[in-house]
C-alpha atoms as a PDB file:
ATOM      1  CA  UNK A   1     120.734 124.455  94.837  1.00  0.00           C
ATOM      2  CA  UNK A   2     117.059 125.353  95.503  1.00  0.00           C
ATOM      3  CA  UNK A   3     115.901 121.855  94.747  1.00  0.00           C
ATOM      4  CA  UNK A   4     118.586 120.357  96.751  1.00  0.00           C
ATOM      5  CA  UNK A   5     117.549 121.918 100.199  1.00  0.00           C
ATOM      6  CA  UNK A   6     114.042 121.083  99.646  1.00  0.00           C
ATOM      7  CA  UNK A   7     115.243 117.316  99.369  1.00  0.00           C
ATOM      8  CA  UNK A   8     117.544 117.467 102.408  1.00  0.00           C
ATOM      9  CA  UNK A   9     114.169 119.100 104.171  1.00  0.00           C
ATOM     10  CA  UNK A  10     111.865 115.916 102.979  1.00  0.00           C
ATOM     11  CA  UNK A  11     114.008 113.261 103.770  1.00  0.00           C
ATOM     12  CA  UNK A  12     114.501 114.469 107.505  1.00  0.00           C
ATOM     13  CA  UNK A  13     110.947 114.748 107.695  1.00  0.00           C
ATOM     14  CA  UNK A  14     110.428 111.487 106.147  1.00  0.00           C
ATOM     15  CA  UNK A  15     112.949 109.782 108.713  1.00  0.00           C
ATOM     16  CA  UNK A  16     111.021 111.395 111.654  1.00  0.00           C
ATOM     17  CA  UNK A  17     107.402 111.114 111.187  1.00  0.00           C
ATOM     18  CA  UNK A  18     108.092 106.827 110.667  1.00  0.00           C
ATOM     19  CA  UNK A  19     110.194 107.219 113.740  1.00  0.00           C
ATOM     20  CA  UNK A  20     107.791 108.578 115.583  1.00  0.00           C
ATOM     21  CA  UNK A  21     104.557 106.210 114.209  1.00  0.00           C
ATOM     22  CA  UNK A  22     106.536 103.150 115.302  1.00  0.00           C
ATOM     23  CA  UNK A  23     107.481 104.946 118.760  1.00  0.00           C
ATOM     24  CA  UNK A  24     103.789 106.060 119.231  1.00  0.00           C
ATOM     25  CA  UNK A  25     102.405 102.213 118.813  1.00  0.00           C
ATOM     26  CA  UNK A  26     105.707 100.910 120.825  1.00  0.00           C
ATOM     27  CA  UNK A  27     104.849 102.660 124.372  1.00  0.00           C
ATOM     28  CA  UNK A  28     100.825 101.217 124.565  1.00  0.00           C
ATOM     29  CA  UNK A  29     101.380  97.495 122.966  1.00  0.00           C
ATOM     30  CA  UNK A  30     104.687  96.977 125.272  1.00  0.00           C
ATOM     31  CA  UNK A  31     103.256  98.697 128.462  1.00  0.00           C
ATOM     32  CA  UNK A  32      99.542  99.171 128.342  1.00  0.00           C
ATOM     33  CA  UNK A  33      99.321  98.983 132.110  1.00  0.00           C
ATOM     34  CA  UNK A  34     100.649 102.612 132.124  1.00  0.00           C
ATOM     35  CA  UNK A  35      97.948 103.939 129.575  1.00  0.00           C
ATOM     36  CA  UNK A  36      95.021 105.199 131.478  1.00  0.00           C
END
């Protein structure tokens, strides 16, 4: 059961941090007029 919880815990982290590399990239290329 250990094991299993640790997966659970890496694939949620793996589904956020690409989330938020293609959201970080997203906001400057599509509206670089509001980066200062």
């Amino acid at each position: 059961m250990s094991y299993n919880q640790t997966e659970l815990s890496s694939g949620d982290n793996h589904e956020v941090q690409p989330v938020l590399i293609i959201t970080t990239p997203l906001p400057p290329e599509g509206t670089p007029d509001t980066t200062p």
